[in-house]
Structure formats: C-alpha cells, structure tokens
PDB file of N, CA and C in Angstrom:
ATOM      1  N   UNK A   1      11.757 -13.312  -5.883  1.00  0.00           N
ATOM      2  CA  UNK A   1      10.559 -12.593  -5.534  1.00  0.00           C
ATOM      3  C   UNK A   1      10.857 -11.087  -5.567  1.00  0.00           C
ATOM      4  N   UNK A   2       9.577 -10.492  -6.056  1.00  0.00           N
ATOM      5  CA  UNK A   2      10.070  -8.904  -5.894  1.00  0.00           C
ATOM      6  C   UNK A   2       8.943  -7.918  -5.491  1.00  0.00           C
ATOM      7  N   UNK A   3       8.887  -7.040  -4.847  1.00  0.00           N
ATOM      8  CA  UNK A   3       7.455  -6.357  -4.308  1.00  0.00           C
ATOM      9  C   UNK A   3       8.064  -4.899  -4.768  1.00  0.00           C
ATOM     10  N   UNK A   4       6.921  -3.914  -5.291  1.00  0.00           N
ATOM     11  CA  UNK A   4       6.795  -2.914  -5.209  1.00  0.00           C
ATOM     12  C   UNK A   4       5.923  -2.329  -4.278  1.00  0.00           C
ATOM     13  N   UNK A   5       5.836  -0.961  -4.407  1.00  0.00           N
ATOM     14  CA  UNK A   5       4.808   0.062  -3.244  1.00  0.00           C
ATOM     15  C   UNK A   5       4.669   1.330  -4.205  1.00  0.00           C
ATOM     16  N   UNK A   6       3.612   1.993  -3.779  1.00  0.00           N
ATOM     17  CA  UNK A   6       3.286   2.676  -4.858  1.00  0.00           C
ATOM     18  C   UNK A   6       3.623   4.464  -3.931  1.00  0.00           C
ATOM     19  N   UNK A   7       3.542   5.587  -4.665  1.00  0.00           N
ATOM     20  CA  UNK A   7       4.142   6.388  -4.000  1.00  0.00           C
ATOM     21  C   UNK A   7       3.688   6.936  -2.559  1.00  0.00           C
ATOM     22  N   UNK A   8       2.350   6.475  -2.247  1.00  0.00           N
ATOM     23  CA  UNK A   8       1.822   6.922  -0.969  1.00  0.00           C
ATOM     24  C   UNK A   8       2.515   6.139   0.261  1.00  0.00           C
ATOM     25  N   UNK A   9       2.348   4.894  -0.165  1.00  0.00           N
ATOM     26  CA  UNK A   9       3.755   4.338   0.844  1.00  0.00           C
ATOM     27  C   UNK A   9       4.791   4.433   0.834  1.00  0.00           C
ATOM     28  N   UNK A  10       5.255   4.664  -0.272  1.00  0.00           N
ATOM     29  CA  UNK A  10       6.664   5.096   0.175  1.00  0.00           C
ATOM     30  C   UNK A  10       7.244   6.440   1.015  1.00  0.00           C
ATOM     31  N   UNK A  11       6.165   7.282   0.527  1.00  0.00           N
ATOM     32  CA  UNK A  11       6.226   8.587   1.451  1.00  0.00           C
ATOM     33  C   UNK A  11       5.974   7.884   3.036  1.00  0.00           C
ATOM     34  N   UNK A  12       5.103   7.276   3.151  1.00  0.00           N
ATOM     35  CA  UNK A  12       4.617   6.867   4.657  1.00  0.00           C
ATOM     36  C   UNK A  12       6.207   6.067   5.188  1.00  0.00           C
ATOM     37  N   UNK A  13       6.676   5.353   4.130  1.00  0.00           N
ATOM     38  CA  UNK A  13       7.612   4.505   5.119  1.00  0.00           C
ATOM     39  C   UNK A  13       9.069   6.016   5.072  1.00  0.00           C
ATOM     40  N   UNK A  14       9.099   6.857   4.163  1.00  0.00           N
ATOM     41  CA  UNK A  14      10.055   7.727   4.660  1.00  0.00           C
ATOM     42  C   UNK A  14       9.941   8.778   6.122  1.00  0.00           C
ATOM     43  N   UNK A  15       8.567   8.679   5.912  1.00  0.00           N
ATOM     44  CA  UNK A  15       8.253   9.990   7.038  1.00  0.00           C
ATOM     45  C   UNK A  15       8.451   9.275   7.854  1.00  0.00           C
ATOM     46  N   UNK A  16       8.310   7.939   8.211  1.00  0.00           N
ATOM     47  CA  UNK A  16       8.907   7.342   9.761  1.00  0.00           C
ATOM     48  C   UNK A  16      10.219   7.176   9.701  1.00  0.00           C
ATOM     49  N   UNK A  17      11.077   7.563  10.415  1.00  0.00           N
ATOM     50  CA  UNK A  17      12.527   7.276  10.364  1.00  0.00           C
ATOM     51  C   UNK A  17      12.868   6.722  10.586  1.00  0.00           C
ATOM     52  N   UNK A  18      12.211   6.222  12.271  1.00  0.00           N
ATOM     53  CA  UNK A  18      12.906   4.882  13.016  1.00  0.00           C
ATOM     54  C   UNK A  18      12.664   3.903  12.511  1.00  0.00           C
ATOM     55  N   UNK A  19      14.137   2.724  12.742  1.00  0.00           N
ATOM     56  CA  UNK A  19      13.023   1.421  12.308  1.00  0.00           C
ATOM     57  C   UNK A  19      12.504   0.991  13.245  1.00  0.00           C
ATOM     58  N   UNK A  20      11.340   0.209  12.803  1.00  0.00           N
ATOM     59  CA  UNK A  20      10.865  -0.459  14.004  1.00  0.00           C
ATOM     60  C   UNK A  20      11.705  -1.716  14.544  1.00  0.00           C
ATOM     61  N   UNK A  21      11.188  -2.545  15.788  1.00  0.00           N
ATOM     62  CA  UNK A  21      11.772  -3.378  16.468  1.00  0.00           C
ATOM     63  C   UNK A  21      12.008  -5.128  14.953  1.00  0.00           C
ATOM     64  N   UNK A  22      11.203  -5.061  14.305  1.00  0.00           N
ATOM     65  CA  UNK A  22      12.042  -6.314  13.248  1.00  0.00           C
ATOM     66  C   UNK A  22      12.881  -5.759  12.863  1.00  0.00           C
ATOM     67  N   UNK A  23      12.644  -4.530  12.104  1.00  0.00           N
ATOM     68  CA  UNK A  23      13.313  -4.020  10.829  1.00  0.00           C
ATOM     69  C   UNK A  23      14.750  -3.686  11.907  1.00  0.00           C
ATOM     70  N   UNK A  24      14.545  -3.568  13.131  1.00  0.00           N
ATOM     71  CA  UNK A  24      16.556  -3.781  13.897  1.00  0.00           C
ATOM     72  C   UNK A  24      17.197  -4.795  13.729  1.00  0.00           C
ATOM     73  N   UNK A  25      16.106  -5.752  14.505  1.00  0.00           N
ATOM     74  CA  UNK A  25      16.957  -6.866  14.777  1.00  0.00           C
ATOM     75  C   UNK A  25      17.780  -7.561  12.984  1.00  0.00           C
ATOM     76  N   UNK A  26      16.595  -7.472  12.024  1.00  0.00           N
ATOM     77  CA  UNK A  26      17.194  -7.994  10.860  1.00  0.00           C
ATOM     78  C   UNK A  26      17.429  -7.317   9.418  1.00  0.00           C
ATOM     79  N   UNK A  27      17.278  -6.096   9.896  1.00  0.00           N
ATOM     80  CA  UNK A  27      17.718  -4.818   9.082  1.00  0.00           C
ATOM     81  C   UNK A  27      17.525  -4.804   7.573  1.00  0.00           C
ATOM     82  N   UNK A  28      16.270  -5.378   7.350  1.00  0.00           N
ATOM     83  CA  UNK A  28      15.386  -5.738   6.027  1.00  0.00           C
ATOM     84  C   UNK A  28      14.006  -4.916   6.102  1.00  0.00           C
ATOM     85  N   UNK A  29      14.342  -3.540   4.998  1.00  0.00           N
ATOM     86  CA  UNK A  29      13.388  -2.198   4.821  1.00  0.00           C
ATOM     87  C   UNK A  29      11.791  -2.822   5.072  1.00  0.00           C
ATOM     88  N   UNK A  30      11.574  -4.250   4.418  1.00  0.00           N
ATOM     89  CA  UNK A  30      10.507  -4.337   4.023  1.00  0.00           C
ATOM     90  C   UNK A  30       9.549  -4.348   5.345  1.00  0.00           C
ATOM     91  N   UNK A  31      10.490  -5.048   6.310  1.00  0.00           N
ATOM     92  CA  UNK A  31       9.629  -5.810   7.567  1.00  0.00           C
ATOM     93  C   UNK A  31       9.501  -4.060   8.086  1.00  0.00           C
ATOM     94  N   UNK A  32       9.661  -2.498   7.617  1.00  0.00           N
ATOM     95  CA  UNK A  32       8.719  -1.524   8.524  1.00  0.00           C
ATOM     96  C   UNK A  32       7.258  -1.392   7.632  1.00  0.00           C
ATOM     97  N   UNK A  33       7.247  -1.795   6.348  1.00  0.00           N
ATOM     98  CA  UNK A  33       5.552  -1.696   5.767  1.00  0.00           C
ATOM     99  C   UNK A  33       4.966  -2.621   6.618  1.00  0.00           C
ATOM    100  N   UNK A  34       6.027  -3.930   7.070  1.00  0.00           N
ATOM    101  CA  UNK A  34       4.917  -4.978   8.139  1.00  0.00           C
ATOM    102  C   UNK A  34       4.320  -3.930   9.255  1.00  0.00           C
ATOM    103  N   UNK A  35       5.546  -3.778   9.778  1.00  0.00           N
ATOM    104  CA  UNK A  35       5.116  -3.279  11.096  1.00  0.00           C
ATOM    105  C   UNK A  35       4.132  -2.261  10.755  1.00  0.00           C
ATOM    106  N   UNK A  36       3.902  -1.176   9.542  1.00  0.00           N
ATOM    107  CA  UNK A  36       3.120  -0.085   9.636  1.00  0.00           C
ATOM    108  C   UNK A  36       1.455  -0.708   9.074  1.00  0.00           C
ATOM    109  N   UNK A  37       1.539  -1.665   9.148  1.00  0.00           N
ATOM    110  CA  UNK A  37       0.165  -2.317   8.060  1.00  0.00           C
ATOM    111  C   UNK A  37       0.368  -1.870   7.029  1.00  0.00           C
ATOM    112  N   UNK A  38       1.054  -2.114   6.088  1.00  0.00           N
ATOM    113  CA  UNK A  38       0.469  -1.831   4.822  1.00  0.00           C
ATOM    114  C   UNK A  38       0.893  -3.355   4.289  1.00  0.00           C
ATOM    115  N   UNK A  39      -0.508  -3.113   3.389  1.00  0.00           N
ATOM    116  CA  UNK A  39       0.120  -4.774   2.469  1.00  0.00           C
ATOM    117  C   UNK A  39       1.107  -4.734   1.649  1.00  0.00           C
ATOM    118  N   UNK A  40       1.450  -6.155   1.400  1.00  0.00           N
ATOM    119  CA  UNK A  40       2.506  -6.362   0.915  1.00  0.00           C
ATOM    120  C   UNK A  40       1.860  -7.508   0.031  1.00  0.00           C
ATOM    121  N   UNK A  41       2.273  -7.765  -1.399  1.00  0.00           N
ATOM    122  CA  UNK A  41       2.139  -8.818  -2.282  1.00  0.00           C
ATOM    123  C   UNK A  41       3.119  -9.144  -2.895  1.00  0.00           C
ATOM    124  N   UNK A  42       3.533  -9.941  -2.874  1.00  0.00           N
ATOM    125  CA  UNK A  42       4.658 -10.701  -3.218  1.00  0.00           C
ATOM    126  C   UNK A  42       3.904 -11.807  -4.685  1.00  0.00           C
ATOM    127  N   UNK A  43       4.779 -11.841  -5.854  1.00  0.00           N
ATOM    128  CA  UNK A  43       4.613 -12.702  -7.208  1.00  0.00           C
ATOM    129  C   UNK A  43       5.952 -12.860  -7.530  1.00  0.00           C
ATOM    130  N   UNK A  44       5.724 -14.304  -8.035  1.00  0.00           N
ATOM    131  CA  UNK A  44       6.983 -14.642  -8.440  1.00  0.00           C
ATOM    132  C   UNK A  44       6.809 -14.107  -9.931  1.00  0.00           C
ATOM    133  N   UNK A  45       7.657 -13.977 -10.777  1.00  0.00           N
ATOM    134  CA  UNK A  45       8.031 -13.522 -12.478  1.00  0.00           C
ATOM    135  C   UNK A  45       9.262 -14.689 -12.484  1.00  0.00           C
ATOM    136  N   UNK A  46       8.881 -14.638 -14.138  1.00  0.00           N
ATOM    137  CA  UNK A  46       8.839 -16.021 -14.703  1.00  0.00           C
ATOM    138  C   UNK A  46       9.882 -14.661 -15.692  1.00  0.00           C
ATOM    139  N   UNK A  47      11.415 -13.785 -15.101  1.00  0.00           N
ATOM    140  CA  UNK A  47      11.828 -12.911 -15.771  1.00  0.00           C
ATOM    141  C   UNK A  47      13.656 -13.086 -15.369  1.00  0.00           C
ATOM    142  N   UNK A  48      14.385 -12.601 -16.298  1.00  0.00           N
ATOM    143  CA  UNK A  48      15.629 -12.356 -15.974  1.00  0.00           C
ATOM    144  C   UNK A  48      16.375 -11.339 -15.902  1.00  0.00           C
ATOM    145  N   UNK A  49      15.477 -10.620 -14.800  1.00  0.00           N
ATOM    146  CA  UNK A  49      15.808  -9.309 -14.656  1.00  0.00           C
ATOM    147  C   UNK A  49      16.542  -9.019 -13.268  1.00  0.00           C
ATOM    148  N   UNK A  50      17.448  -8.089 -12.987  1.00  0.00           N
ATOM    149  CA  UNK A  50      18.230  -7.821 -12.237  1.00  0.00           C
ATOM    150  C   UNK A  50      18.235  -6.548 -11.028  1.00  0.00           C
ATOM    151  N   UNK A  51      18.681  -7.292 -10.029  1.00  0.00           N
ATOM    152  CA  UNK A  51      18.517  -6.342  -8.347  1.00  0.00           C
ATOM    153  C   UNK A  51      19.173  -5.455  -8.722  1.00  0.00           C
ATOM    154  N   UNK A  52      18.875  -4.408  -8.691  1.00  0.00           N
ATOM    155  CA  UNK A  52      19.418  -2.861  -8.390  1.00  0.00           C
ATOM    156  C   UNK A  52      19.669  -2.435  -6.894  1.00  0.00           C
ATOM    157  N   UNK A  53      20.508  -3.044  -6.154  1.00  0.00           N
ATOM    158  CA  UNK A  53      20.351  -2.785  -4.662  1.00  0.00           C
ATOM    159  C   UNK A  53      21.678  -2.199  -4.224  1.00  0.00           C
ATOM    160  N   UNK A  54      22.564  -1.997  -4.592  1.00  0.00           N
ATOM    161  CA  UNK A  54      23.809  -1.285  -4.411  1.00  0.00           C
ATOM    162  C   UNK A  54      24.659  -1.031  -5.725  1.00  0.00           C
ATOM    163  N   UNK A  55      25.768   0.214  -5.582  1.00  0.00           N
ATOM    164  CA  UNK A  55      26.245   0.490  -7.014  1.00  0.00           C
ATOM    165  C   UNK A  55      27.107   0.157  -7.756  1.00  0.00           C
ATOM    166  N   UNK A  56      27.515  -1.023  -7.243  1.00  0.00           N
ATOM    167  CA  UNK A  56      27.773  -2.507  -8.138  1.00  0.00           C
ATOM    168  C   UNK A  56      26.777  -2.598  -8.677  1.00  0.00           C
ATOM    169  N   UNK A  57      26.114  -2.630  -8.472  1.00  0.00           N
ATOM    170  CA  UNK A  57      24.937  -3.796  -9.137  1.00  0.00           C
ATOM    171  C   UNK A  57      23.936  -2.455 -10.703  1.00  0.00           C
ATOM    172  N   UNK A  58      24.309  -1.275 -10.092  1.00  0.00           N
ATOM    173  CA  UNK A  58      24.131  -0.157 -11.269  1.00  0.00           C
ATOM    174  C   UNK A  58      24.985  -0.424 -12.396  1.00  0.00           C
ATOM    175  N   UNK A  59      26.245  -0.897 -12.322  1.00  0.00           N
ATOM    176  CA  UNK A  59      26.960  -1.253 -13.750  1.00  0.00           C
ATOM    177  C   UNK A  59      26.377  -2.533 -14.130  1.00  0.00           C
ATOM    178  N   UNK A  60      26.594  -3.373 -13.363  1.00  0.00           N
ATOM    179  CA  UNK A  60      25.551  -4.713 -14.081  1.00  0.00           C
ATOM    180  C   UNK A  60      24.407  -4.805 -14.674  1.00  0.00           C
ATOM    181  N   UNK A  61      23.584  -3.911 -14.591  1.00  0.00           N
ATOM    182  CA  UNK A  61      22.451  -3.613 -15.452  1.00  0.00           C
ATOM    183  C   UNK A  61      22.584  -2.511 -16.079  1.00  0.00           C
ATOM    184  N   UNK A  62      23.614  -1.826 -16.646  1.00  0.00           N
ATOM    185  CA  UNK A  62      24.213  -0.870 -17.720  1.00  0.00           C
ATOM    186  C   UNK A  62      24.527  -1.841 -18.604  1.00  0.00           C
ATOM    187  N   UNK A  63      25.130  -2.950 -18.046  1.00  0.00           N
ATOM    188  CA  UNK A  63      25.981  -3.898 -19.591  1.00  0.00           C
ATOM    189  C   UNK A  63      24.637  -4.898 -19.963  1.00  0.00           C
ATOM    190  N   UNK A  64      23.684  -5.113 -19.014  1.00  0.00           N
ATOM    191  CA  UNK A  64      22.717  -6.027 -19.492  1.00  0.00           C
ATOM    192  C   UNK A  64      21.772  -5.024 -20.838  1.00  0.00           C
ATOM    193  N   UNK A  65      21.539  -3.824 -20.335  1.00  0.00           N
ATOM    194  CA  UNK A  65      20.806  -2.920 -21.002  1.00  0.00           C
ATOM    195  C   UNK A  65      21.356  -2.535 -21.964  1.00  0.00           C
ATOM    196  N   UNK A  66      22.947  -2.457 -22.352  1.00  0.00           N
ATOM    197  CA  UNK A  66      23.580  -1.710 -23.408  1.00  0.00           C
ATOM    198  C   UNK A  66      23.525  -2.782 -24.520  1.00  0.00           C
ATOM    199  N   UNK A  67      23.422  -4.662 -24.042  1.00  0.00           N
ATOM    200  CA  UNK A  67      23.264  -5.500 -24.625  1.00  0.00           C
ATOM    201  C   UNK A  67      22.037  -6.165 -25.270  1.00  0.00           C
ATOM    202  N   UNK A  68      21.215  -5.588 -24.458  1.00  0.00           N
ATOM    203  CA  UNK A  68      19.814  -5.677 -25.049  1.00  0.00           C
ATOM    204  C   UNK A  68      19.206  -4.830 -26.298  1.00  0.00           C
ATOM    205  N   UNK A  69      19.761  -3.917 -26.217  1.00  0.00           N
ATOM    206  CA  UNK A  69      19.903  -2.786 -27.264  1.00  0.00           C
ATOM    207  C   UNK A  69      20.682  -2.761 -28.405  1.00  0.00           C
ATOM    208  N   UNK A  70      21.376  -3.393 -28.403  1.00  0.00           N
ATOM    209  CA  UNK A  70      22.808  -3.812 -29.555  1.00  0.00           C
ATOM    210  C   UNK A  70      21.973  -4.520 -30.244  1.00  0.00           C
ATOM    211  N   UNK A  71      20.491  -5.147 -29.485  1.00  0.00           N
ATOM    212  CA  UNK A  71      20.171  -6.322 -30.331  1.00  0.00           C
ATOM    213  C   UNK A  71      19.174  -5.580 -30.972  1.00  0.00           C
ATOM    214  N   UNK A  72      18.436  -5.042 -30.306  1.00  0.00           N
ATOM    215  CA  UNK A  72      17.584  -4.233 -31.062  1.00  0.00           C
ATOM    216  C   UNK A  72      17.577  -3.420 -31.951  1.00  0.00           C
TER     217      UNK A  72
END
C-alpha cells in the first residue's frame, strides 16, 4: 500500500512538530495526518516499484533505474 499528500499537507504536517499521542506510542508519520484530520486514501497498485524510506534503500532504486534504462 502506498499514500501520498499533496503539498498543503505536507506543509501542515511540518508546521506541527510534535507528534501527537499515536504517532509516540508507534512512531508511524502517517498516524499525525490521522490525528490532524486530514484524509488519507490508501490504493493498492498492481506495480513493482520500490520504498524509498532510508539511504539504503536510495542505492536500490539507482540499480533498479540504471536497469530500466539499459533497456530502453
């Protein structure tokens, strides 16, 4: 599953700093758009595309991308 936010929320979830009381206990960004109301939509993709979530994971989609391109 993967959710985006478009730039007005993301400004909103930076200008709050604290997290709120989920986003402590289980230290998952998403649960402060819960707490602030904003929606959230979640779709599954039918894709084999890759988490960018730490910088490990920035070389792993350098070699997927440098390989996709070789083909092209």
């Amino acid at each position: 599953m993967y959710y985006a936010f478009n730039r007005n929320e993301l400004k909103k979830f930076y200008s709050r700093s604290k997290k709120g009381k989920l986003e402590k206990i289980e230290d998952i960004e998403i649960l402060r758009f819960f707490e602030d109301n904003i929606k959230i939509k979640m779709i599954r993709l039918n894709s084999d595309s890759v988490a960018v979530d730490e910088k490990k994971d920035v070389k792993k989609a350098e070699k997927i991308i440098k390989k996709l391109l070789k083909k092209n």
